[in-house]
PDB file of N, CA and C in Angstrom:
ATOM      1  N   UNK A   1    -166.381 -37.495 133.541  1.00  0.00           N
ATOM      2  CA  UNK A   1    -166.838 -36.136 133.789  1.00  0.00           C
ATOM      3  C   UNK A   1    -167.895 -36.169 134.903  1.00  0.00           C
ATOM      4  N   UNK A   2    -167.861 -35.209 135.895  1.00  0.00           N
ATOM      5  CA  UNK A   2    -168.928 -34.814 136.893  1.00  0.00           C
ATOM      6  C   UNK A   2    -169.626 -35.157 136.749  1.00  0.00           C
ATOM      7  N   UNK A   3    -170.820 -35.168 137.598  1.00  0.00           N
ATOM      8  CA  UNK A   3    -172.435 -35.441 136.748  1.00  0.00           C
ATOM      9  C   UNK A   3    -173.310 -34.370 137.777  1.00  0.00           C
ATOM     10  N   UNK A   4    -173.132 -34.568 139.101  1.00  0.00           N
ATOM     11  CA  UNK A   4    -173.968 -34.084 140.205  1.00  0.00           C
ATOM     12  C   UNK A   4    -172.783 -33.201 140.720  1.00  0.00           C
ATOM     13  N   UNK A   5    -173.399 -32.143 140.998  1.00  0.00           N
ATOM     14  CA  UNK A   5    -172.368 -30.995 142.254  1.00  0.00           C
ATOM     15  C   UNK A   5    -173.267 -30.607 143.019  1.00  0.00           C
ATOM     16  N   UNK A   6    -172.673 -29.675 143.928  1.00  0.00           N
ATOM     17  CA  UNK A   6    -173.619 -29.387 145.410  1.00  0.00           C
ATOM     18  C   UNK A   6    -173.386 -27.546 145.017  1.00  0.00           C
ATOM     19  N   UNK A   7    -174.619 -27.375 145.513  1.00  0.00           N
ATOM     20  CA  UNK A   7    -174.910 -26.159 145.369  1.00  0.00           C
ATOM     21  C   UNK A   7    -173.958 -24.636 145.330  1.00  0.00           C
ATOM     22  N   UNK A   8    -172.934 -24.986 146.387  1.00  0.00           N
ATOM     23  CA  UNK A   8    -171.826 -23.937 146.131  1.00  0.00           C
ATOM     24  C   UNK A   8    -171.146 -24.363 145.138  1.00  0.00           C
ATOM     25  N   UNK A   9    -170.507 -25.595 144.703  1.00  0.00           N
ATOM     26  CA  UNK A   9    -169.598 -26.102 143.532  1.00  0.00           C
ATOM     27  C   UNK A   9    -170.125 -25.314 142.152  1.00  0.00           C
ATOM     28  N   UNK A  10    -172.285 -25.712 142.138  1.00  0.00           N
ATOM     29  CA  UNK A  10    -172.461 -25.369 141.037  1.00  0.00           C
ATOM     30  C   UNK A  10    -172.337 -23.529 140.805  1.00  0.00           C
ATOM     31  N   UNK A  11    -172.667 -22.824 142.136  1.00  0.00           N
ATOM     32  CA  UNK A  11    -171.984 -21.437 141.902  1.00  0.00           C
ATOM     33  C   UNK A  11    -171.047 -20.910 141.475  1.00  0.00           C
ATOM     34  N   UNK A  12    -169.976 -21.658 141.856  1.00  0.00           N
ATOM     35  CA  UNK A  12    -168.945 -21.024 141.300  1.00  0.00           C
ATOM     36  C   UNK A  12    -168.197 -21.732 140.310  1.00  0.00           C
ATOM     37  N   UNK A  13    -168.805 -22.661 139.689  1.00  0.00           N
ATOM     38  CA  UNK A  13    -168.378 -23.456 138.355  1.00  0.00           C
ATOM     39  C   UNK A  13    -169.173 -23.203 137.510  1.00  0.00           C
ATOM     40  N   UNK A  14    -170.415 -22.180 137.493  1.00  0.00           N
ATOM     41  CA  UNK A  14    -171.712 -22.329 136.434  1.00  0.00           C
ATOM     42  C   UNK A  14    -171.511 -22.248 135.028  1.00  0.00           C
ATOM     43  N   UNK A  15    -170.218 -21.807 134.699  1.00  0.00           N
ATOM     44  CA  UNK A  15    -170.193 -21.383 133.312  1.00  0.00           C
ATOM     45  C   UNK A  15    -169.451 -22.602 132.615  1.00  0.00           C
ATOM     46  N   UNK A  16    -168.850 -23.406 133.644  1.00  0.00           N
ATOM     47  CA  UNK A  16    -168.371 -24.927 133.476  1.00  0.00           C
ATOM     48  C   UNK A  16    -169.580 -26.209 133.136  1.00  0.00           C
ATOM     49  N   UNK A  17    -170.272 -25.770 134.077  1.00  0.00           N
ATOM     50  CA  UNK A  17    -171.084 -26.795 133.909  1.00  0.00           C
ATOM     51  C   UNK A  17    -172.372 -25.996 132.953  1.00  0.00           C
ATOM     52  N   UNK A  18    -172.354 -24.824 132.126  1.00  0.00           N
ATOM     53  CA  UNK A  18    -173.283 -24.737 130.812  1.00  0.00           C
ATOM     54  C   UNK A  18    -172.519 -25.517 129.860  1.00  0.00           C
ATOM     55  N   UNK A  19    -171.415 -25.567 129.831  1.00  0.00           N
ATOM     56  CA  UNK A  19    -170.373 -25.402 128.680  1.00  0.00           C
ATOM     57  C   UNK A  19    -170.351 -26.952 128.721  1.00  0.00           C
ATOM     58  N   UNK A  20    -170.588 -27.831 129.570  1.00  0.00           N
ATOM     59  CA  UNK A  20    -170.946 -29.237 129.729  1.00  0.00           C
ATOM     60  C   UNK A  20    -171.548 -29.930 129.376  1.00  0.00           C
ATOM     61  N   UNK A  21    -173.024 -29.195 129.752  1.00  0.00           N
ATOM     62  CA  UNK A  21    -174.645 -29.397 129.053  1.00  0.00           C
ATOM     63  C   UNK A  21    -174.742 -29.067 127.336  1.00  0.00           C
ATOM     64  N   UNK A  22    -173.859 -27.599 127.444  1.00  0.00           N
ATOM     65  CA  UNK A  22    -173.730 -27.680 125.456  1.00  0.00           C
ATOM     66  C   UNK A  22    -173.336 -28.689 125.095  1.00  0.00           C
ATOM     67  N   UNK A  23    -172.110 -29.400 125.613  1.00  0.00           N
ATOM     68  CA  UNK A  23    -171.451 -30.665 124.625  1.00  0.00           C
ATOM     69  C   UNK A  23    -171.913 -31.753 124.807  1.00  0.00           C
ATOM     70  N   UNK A  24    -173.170 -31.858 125.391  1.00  0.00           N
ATOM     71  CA  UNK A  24    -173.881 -32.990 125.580  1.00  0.00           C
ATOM     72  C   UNK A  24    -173.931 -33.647 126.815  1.00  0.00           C
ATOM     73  N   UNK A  25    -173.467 -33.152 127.436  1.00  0.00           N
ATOM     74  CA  UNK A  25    -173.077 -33.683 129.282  1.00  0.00           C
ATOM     75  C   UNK A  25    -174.830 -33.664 129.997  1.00  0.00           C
ATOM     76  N   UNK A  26    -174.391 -34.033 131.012  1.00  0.00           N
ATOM     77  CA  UNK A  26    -175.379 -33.558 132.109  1.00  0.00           C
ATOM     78  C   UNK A  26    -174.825 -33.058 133.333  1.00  0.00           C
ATOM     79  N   UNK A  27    -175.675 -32.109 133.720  1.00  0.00           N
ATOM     80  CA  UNK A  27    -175.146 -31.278 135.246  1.00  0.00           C
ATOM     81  C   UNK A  27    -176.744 -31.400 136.451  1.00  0.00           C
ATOM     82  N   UNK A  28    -176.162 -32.250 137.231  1.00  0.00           N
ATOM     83  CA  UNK A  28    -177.315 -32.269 138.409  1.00  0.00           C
ATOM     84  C   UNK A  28    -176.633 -31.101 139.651  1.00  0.00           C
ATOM     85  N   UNK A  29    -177.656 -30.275 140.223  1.00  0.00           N
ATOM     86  CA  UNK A  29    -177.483 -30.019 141.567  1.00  0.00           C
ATOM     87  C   UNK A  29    -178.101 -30.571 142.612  1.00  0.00           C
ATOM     88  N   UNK A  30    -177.232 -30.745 143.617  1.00  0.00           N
ATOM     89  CA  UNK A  30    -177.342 -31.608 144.865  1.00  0.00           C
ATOM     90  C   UNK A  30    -177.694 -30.310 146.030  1.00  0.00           C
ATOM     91  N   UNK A  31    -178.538 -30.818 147.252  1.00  0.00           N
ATOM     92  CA  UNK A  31    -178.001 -29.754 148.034  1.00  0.00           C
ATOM     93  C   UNK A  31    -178.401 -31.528 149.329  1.00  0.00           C
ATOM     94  N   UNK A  32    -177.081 -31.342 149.973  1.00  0.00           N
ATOM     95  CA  UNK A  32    -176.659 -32.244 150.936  1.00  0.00           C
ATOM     96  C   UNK A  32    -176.439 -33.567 150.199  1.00  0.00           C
ATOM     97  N   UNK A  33    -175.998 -34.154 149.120  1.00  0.00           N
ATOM     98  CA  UNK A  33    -176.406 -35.103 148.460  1.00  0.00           C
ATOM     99  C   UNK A  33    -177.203 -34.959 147.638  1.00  0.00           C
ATOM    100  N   UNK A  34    -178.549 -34.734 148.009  1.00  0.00           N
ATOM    101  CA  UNK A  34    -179.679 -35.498 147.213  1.00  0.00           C
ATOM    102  C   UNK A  34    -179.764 -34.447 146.087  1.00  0.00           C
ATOM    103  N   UNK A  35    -180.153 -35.105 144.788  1.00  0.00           N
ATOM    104  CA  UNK A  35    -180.215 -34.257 143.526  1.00  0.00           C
ATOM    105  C   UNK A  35    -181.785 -33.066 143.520  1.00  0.00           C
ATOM    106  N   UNK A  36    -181.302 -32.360 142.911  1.00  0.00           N
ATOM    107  CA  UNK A  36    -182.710 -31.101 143.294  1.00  0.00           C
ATOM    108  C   UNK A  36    -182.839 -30.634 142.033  1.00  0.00           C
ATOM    109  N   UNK A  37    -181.948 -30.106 140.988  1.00  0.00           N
ATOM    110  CA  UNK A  37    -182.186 -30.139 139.855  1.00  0.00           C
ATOM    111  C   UNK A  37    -181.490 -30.459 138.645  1.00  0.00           C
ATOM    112  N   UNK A  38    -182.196 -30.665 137.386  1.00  0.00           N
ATOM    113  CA  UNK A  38    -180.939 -31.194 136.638  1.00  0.00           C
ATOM    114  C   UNK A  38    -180.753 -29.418 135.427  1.00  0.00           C
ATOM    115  N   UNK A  39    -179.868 -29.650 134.962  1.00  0.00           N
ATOM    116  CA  UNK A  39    -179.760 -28.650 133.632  1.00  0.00           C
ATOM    117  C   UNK A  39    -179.499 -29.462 132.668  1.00  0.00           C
ATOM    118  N   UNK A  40    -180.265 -28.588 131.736  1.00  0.00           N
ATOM    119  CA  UNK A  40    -180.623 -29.227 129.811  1.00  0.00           C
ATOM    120  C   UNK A  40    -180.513 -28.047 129.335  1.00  0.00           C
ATOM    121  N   UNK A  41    -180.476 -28.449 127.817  1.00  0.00           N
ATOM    122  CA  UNK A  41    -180.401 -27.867 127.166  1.00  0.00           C
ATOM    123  C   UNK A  41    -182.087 -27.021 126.478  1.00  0.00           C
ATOM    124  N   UNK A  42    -182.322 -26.061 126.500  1.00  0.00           N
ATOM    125  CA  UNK A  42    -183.155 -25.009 125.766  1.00  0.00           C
ATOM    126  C   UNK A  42    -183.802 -25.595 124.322  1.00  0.00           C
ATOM    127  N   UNK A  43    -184.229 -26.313 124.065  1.00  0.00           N
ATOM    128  CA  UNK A  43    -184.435 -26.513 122.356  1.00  0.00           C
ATOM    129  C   UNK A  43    -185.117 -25.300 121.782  1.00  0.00           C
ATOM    130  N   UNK A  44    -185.140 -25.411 120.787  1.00  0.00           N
ATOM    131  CA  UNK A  44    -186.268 -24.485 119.855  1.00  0.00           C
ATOM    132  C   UNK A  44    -187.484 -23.852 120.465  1.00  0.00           C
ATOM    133  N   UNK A  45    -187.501 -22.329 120.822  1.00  0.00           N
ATOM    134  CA  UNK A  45    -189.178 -21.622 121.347  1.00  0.00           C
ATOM    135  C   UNK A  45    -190.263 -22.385 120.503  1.00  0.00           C
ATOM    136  N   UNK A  46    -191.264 -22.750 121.234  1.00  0.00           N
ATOM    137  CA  UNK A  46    -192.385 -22.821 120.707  1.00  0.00           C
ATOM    138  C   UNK A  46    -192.973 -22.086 119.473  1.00  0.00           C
ATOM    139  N   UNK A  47    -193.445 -22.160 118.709  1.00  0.00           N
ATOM    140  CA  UNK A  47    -193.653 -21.268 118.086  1.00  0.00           C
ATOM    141  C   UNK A  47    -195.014 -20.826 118.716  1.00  0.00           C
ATOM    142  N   UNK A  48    -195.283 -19.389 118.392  1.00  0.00           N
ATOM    143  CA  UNK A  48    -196.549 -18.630 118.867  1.00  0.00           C
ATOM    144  C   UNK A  48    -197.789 -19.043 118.382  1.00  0.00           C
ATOM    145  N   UNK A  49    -198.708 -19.329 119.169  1.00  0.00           N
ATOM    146  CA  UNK A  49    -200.348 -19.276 118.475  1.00  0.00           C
ATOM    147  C   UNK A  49    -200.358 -18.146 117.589  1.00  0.00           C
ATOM    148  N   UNK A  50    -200.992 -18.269 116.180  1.00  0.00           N
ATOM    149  CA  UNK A  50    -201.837 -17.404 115.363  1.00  0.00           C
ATOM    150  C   UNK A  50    -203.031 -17.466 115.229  1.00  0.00           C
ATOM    151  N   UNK A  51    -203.450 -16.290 115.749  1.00  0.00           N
ATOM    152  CA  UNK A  51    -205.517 -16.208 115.904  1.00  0.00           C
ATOM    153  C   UNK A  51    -205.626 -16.141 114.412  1.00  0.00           C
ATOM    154  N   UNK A  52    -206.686 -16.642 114.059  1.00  0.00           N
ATOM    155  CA  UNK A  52    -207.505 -16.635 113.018  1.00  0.00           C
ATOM    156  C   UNK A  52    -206.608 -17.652 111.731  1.00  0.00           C
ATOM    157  N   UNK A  53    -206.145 -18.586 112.084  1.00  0.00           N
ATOM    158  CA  UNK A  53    -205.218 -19.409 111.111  1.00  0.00           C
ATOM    159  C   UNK A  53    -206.430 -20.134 110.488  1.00  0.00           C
ATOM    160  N   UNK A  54    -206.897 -20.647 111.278  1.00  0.00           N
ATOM    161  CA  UNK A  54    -208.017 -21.614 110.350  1.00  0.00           C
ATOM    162  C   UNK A  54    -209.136 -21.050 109.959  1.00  0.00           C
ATOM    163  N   UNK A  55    -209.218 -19.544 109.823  1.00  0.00           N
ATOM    164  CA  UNK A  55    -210.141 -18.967 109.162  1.00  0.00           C
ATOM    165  C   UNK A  55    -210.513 -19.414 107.780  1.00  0.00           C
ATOM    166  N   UNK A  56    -211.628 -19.782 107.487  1.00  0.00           N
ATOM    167  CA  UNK A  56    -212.144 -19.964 105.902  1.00  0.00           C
ATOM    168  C   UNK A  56    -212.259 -21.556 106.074  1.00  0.00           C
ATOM    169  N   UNK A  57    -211.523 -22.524 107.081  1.00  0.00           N
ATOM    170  CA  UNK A  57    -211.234 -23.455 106.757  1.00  0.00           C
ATOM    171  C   UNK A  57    -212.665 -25.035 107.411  1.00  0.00           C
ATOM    172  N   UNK A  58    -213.240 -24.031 107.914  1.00  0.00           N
ATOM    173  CA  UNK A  58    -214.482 -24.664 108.301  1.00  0.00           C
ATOM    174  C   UNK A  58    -215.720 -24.233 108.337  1.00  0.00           C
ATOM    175  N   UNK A  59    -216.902 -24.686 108.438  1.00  0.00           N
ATOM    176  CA  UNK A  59    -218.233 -23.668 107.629  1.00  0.00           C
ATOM    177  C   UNK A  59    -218.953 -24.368 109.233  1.00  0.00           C
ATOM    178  N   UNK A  60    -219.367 -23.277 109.709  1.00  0.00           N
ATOM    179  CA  UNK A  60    -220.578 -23.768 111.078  1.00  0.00           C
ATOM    180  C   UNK A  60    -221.711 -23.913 110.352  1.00  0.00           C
ATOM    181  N   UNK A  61    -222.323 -24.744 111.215  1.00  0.00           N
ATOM    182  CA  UNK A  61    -223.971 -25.042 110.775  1.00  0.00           C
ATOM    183  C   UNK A  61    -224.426 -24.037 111.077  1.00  0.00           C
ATOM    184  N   UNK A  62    -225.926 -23.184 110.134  1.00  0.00           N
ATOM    185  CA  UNK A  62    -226.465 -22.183 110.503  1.00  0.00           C
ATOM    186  C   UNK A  62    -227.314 -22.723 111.602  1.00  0.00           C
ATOM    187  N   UNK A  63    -228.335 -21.572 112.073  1.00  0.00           N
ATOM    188  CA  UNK A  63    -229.186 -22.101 113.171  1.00  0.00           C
ATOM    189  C   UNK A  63    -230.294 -22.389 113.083  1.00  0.00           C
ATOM    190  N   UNK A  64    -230.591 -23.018 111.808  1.00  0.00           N
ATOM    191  CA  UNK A  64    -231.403 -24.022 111.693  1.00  0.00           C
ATOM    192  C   UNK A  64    -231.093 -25.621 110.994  1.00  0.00           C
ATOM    193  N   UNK A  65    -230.229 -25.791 111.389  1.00  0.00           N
ATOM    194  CA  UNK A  65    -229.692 -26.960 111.696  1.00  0.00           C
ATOM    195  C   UNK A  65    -230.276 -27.806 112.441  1.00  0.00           C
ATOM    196  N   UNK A  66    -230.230 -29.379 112.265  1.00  0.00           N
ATOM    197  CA  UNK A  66    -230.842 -30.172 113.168  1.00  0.00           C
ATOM    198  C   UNK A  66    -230.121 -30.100 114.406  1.00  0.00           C
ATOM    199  N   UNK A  67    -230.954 -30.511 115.691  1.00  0.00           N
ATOM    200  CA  UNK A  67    -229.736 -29.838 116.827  1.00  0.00           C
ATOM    201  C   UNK A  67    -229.256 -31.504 116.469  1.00  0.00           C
ATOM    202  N   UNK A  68    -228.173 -31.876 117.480  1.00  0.00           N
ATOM    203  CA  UNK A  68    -227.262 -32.418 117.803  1.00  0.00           C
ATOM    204  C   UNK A  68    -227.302 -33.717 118.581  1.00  0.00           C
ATOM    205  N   UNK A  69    -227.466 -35.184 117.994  1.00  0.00           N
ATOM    206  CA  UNK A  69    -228.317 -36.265 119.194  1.00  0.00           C
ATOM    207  C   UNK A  69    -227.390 -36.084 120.182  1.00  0.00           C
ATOM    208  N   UNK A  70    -228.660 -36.625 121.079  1.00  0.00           N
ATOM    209  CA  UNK A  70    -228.280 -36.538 122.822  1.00  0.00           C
ATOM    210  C   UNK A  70    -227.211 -38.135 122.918  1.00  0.00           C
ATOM    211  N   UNK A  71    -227.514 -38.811 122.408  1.00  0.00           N
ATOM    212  CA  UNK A  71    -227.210 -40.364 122.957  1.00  0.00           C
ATOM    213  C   UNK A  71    -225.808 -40.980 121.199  1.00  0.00           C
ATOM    214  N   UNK A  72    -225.199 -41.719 121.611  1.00  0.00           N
ATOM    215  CA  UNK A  72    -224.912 -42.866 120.615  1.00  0.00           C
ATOM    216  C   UNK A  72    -225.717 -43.138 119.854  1.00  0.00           C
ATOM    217  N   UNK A  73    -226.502 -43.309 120.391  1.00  0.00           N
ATOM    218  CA  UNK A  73    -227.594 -44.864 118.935  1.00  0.00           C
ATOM    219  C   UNK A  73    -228.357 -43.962 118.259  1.00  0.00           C
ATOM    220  N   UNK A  74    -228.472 -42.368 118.908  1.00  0.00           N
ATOM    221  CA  UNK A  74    -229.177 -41.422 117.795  1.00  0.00           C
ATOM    222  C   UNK A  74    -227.994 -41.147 116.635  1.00  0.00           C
ATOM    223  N   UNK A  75    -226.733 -40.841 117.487  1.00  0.00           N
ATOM    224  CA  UNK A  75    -226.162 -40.423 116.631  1.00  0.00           C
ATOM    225  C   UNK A  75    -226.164 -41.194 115.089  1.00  0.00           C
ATOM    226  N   UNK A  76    -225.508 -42.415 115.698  1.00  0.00           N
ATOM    227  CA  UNK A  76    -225.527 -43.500 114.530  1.00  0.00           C
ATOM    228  C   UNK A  76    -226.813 -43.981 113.703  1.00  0.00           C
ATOM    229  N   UNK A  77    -228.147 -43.278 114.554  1.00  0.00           N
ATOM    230  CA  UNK A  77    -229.398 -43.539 113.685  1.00  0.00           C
ATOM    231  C   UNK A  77    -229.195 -42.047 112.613  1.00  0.00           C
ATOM    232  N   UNK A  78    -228.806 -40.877 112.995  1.00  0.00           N
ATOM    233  CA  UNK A  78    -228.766 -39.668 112.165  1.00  0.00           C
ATOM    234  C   UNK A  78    -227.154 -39.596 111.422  1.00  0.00           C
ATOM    235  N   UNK A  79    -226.491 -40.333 111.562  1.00  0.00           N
ATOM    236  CA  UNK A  79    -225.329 -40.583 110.550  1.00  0.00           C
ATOM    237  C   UNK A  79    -225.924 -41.115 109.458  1.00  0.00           C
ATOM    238  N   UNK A  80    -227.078 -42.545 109.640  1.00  0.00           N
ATOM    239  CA  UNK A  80    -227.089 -43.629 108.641  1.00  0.00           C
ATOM    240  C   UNK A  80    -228.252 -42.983 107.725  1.00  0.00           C
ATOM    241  N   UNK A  81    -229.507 -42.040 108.495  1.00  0.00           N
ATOM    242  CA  UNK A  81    -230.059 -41.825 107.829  1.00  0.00           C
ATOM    243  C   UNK A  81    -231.266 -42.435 108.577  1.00  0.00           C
ATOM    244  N   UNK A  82    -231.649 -42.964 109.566  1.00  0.00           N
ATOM    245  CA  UNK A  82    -232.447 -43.610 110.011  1.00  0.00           C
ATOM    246  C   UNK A  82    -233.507 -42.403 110.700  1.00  0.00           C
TER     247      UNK A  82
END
């Protein structure tokens, strides 16, 4: 089976070469030879962001909280307790 066609071929064969890519094929377009694009198959939409999903699911520090060490070795001194 085909693999690469040239730009008029893929015009007027397009519904050949979807019907290709469904059954698992591959279809490259060429223009003078050289390949320019390929066609695939579509998988599954993304599914959409939902605002506020992780609502409830984390608690911010109020603002009096210790602020936040600047460096490593604070951090790990205010992890341990130091």
């Amino acid at each position: 089976m085909q693999t690469q066609f040239n730009i008029h071929e893929a015009k007027s064969q397009l519904s050949r070469l979807i019907e290709q890519v469904e059954a698992g094929g591959e279809a490259v377009i060429a223009r003078a030879g050289k390949p320019i694009v390929r066609l695939v198959l579509v998988g599954d939409a993304p599914q959409r962001r939902m605002l506020g999903r992780l609502e409830g699911r984390f608690k911010l520090p109020d603002e009096h909280a210790p602020p936040i060490p600047e460096t490593p070795d604070e951090f790990i001194d205010a992890v341990e307790g130091r």
